[in-house]
Protein backbone atom coordinates (compact mmCIF):
# COMPACT_ATOMS: atom_id res chain seq x y z
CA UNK A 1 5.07 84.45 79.70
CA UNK A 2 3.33 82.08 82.19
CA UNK A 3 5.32 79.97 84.49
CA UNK A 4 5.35 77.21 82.64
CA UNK A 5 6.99 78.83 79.75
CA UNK A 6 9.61 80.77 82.09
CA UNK A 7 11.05 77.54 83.07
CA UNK A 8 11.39 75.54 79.79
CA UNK A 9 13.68 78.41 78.93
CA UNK A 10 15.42 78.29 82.04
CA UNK A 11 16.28 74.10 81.04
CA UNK A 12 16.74 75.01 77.66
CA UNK A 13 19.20 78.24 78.45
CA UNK A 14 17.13 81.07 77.34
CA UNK A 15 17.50 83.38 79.79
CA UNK A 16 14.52 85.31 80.53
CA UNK A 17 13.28 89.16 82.01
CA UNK A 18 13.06 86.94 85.30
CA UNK A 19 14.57 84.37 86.50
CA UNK A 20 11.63 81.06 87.01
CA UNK A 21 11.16 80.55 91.08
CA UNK A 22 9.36 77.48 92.53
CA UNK A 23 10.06 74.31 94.76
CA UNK A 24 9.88 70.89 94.25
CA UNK A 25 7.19 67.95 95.56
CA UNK A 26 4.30 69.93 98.21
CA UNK A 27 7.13 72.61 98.23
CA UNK A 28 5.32 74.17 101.48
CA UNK A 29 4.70 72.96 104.69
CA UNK A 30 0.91 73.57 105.88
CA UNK A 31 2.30 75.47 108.59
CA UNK A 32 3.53 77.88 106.17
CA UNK A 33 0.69 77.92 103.57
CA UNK A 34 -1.59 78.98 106.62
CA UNK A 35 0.57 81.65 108.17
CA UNK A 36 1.31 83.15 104.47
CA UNK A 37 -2.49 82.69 103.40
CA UNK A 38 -3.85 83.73 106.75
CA UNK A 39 -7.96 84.25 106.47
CA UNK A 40 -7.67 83.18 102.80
CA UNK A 41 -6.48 79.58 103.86
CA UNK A 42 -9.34 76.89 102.73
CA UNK A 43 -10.57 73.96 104.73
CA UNK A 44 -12.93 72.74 102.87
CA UNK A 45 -13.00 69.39 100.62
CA UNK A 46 -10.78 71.09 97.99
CA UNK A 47 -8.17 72.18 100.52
CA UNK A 48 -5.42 70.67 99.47
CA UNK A 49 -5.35 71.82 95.47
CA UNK A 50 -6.95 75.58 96.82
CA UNK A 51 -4.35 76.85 99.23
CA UNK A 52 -0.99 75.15 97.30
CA UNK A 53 -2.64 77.07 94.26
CA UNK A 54 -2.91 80.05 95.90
CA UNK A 55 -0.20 80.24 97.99
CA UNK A 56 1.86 80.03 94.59
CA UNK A 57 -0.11 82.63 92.69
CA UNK A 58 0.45 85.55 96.01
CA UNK A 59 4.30 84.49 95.83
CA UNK A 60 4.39 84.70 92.02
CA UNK A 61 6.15 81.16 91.83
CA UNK A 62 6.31 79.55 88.66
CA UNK A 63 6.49 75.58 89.97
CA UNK A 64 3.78 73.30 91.10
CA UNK A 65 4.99 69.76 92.88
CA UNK A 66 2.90 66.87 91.76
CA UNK A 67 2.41 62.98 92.37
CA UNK A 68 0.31 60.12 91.11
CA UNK A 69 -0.87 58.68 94.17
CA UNK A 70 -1.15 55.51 95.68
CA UNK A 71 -3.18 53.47 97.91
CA UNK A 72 -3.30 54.44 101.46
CA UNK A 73 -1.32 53.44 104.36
CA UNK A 74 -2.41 50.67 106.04
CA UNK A 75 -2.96 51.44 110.00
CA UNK A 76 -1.44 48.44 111.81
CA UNK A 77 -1.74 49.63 115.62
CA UNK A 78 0.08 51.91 117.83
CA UNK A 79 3.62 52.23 119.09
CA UNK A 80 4.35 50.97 122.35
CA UNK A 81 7.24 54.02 123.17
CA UNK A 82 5.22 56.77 121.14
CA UNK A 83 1.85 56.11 121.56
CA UNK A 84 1.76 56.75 117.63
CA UNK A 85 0.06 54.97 114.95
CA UNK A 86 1.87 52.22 112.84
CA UNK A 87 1.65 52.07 109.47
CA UNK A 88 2.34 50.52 106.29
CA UNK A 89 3.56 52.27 103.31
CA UNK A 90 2.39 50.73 99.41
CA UNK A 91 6.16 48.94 99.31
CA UNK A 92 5.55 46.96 102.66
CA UNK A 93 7.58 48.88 105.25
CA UNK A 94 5.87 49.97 108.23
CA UNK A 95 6.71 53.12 109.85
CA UNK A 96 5.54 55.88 113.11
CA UNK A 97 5.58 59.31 113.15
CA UNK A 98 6.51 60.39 117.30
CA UNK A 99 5.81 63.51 118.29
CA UNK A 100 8.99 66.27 117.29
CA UNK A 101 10.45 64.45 114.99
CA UNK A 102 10.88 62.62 111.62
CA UNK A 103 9.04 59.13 110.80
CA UNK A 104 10.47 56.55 112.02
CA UNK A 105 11.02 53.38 110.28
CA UNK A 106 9.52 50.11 112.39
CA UNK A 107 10.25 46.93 110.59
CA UNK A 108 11.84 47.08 107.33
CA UNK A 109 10.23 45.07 104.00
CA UNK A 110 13.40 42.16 104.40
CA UNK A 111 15.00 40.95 107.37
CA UNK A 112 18.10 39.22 105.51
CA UNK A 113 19.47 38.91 102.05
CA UNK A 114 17.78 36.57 100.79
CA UNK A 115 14.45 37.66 102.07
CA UNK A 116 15.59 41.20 99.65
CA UNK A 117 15.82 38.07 97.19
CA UNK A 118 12.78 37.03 97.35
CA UNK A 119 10.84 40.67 97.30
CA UNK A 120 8.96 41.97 94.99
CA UNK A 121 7.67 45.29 94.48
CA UNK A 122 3.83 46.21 94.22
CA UNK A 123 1.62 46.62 91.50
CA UNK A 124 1.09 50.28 90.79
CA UNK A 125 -2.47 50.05 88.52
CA UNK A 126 -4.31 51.16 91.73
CA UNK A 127 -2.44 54.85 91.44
CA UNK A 128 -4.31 57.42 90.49
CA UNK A 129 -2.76 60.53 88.07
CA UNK A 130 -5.73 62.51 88.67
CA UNK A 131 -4.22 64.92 90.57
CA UNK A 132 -1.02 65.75 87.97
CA UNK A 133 -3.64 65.97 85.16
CA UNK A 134 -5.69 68.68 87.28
CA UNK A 135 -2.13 70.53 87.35
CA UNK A 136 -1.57 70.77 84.13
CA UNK A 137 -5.40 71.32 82.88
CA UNK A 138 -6.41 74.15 85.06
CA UNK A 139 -3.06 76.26 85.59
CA UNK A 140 -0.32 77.63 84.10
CA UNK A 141 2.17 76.20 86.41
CA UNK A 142 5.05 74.31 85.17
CA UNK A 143 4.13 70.45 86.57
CA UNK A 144 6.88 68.79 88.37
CA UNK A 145 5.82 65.63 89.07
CA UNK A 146 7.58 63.58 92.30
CA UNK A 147 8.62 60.28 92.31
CA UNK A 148 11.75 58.21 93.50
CA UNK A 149 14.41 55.75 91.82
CA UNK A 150 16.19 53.09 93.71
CA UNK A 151 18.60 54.33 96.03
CA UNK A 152 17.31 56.77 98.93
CA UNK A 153 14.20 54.92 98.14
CA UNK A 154 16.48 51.47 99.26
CA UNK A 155 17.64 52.88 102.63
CA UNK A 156 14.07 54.28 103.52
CA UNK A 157 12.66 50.22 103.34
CA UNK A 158 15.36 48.56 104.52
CA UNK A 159 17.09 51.56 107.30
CA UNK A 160 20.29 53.02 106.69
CA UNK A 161 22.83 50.87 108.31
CA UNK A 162 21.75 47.47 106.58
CA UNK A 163 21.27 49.07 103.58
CA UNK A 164 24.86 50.04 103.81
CA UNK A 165 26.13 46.96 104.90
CA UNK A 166 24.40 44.58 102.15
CA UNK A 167 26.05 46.99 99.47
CA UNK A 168 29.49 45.19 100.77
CA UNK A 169 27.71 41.91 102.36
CA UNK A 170 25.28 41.29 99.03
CA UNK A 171 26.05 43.02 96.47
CA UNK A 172 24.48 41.33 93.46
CA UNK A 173 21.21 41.39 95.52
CA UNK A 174 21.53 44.92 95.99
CA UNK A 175 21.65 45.61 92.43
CA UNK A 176 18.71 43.56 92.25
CA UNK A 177 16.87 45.22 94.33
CA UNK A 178 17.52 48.65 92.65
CA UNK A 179 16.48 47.46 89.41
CA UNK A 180 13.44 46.45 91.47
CA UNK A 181 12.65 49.57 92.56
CA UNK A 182 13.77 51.54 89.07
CA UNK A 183 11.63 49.15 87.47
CA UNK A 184 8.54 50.41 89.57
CA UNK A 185 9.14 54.08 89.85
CA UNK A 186 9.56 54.19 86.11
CA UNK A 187 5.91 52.89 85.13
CA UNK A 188 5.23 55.73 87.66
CA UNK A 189 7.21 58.24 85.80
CA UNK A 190 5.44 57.28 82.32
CA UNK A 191 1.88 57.31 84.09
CA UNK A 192 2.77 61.25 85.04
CA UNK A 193 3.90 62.10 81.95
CA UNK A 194 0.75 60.85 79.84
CA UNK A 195 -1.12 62.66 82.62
CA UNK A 196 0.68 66.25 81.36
CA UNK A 197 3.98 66.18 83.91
CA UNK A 198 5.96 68.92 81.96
CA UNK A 199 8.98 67.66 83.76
CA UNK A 200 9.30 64.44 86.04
CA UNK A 201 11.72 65.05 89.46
CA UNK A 202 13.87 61.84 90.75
CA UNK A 203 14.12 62.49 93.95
CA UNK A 204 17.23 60.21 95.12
CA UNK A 205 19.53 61.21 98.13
CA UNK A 206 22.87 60.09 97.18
CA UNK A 207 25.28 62.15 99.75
CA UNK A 208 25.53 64.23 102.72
CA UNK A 209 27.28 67.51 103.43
CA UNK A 210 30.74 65.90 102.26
CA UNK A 211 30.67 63.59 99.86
CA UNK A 212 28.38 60.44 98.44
CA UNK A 213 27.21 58.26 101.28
CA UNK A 214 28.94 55.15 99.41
CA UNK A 215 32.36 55.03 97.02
CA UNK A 216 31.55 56.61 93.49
CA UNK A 217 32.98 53.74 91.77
CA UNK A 218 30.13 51.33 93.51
CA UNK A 219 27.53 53.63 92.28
CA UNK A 220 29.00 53.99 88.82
CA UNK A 221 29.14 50.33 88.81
CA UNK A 222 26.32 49.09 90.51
CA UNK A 223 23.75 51.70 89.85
CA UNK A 224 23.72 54.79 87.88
CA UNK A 225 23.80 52.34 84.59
CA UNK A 226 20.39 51.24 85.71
CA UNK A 227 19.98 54.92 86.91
CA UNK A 228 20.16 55.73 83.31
CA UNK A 229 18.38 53.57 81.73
CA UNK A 230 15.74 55.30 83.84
CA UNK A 231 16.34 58.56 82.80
CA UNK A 232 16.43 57.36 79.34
CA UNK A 233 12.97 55.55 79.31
CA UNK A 234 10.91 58.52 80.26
CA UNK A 235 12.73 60.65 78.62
CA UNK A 236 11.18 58.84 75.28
CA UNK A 237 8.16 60.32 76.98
CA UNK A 238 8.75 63.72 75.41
CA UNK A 239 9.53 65.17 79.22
CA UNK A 240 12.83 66.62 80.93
CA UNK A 241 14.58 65.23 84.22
CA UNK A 242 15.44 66.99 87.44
CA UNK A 243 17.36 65.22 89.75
CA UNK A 244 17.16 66.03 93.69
CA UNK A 245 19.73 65.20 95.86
CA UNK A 246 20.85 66.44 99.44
CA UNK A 247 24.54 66.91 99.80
CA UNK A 248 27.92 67.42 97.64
CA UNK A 249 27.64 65.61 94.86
CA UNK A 250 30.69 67.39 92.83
CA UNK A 251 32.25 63.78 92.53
CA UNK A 252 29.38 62.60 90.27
CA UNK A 253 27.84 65.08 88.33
CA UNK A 254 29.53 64.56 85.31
CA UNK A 255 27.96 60.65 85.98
CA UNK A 256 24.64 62.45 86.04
CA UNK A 257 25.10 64.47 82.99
CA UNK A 258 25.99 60.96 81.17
CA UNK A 259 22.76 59.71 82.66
CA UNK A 260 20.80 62.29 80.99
CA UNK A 261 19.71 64.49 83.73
CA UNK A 262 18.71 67.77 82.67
CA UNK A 263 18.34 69.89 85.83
CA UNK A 264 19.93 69.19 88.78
CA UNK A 265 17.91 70.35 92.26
CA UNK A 266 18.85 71.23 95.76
CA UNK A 267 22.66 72.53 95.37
CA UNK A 268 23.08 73.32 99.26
CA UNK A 269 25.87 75.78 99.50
CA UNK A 270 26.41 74.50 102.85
CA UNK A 271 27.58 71.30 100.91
CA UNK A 272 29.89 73.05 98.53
CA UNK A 273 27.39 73.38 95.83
CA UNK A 274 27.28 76.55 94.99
CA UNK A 275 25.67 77.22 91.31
CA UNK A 276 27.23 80.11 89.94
CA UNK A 277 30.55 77.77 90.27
CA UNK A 278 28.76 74.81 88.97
CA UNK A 279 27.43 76.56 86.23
CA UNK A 280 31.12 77.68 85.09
CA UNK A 281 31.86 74.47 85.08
CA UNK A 282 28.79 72.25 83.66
CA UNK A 283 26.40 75.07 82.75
CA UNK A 284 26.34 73.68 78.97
CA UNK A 285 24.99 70.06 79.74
CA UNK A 286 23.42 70.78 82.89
CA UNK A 287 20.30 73.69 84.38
CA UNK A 288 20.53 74.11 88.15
CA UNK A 289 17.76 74.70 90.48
CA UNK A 290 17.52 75.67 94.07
CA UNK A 291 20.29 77.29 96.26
CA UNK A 292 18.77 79.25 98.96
CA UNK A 293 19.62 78.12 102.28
CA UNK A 294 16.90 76.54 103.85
CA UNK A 295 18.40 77.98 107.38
CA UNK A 296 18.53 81.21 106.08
CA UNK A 297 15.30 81.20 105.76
CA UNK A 298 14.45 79.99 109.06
CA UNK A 299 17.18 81.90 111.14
CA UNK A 300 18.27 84.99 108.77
CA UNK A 301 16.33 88.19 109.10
CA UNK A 302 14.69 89.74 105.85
CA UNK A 303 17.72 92.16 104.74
CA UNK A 304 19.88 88.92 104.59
CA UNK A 305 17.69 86.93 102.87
CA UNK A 306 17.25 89.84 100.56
CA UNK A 307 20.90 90.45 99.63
CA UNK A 308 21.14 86.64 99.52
CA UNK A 309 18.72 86.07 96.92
CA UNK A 310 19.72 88.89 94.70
CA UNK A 311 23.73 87.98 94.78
CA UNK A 312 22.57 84.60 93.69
CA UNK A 313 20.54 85.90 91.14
CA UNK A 314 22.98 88.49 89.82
CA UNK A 315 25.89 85.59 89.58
CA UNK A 316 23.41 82.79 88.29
CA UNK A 317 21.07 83.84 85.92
CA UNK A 318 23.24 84.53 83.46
CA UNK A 319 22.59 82.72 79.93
CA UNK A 320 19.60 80.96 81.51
CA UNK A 321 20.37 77.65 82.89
CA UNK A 322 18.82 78.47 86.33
CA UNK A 323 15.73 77.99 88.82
CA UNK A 324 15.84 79.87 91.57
CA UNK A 325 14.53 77.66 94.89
CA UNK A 326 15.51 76.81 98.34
CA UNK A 327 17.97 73.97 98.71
CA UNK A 328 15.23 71.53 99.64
CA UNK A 329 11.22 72.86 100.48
CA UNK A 330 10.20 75.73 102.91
CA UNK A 331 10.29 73.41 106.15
CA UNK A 332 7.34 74.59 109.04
CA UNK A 333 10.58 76.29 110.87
CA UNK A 334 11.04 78.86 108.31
CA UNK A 335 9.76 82.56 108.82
CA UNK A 336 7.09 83.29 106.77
CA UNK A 337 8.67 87.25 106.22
CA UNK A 338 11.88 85.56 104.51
CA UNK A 339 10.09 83.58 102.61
CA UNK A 340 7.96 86.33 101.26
CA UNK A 341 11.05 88.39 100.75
CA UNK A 342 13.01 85.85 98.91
CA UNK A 343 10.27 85.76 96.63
CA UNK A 344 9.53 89.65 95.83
CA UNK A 345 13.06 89.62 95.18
CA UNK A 346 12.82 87.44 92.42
CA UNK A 347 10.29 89.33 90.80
CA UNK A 348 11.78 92.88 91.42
CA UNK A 349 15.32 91.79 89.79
CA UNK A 350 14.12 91.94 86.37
CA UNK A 351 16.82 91.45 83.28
């Protein structure tokens, strides 16, 4: 059974000799690809498609990430605090990466609500699916291909606390603005999935550690219908949907059952989201994916992460249903060792 197969049955419930292990998008840091690949790590012009392929065939994992691309950024200058580059992103945001820490949004696409008004989002015929057709053509991984929807994507261009604030201040412009976005990222979903996506991920923060980051009424007003009318469209494609989210999201999974989500990915169980319970619960309309604690993995030792992984496997796999992953990607922090041990579990805790 090749790793594409073992996780079709895992969506579809067929529960198989082992259970299907992978991450979503790059799913591993370079950091991590060259400490696991050591002398066998590539620098050549191929690098990129080389080492994620091989550092996925010596962990035995069963899930390649994937993305049409897009243009590149657009260098603007440098910072005047960081001494970092500026750049512009394909949407019209511009952003800097300092040293030690996460990018760092500079000047948002709209100032005011009625500049968010007057937006529009780019044209995507310059992206290029070469790269998810490669995937599918040349291995036997199961291709997840990476996009976005409308509202983690919102934040990112506009930063968190206006974003937050216009849901209250401007609504109807807000739900604009999603359909905006949902409007874009869904002619990128359907340009995966004629490239050979097996699956397409929507990868939408909607919560942190306790709860949805806005009232679950605004979103079930506001925007999972457009949400899944989404899901909907590209499912006419022939394709499944994962969904990624941070945080608990136990408030509005039955919304993204009714939106048609198939699998849902991350399920941090240091955000309540433990999948043996939410397989009890919603394991007939819904496949779960993830659920390895990305600290664990950077701050356990390999005995813990052992008995870790196989507990989960023991209480999860069950009736299929289940992808075993961390509960985001394998960030540069985490040891190598657990990593490597997580995996051999996997493949030593056969049905």
């Amino acid at each position: 059974m090749t790793g594409r197969d073992n996780v079709f049955s895992a969506i579809n419930r067929i529960e198989t000799t082992r259970v299907p292990i992978g991450e979503i998008g790059g799913g591993y840091t370079d950091v991590i690809i060259k400490a696991v690949l050591g002398e066998n790590y590539d620098q050549g012009p191929d690098a990129y498609f080389l080492n994620h392929q091989r550092i996925r065939e010596l962990l035995g994992a069963d899930i390649v990430g994937a993305r049409v691309l897009g243009p590149p950024v657009e260098i603007l200058g440098i910072h005047d605090d960081w001494g970092t580059e500026i750049f512009k992103d394909f949407w019209g945001a511009t952003y800097t990466q300092p040293p030690d820490a996460t990018v760092q949004l500079v000047e948002s696409i709209a100032q005011s609500p009625e500049a968010l008004e007057a937006w529009r989002p780019p044209d995507v015929s310059r992206f290029d699916s070469s790269q998810v057709k490669r995937w599918k053509e040349t291995t036997d991984f199961f291709v997840l291909a990476t996009l976005n929807a409308g509202f983690d994507l919102g934040y990112e261009l506009l930063g968190f606390e206006r974003f937050m604030m216009w849901t209250i201040q401007a609504r109807d412009t807000m739900k604009r603005y999603f359909e905006k976005l949902i409007e874009t990222n869904l002619s990128l979903a359907i340009m995966s999935a004629k490239a050979g996506a097996d699956a397409i991920l929507i990868a939408d923060d909607l919560a942190f550690n306790t709860g949805t980051f806005v009232d679950p009424e605004y979103l079930r007003a506001d925007y999972f219908p457009i949400l899944k009318n989404m899901v909907g469209e590209i499912k006419k494609q022939g394709v499944p949907v994962f969904f990624h989210s941070d945080g608990d999201l136990r408030t509005v999974i039955p919304d993204l059952i009714d939106c048609g989500i198939d699998v849902l990915q991350s399920c941090d169980p240091n955000a309540n989201m433990d999948i043996p319970t939410l397989k009890a619960q919603y394991g007939k309309d819904l496949a779960f994916m993830g659920n390895i604690d990305v600290d664990l993995l950077a701050n356990g030792d390999v005995k813990e992460v052992e008995n870790t992984t196989r507990n989960l496997i023991r209480d999860a796999r069950r009736g299929g249903g289940f992808i075993l992953g961390t509960s985001n990607v394998v960030a540069s922090y985490c040891q190598p060792e657990n990593l490597i041990a997580m995996y051999k579990v996997a493949h030593r805790e056969l049905k």
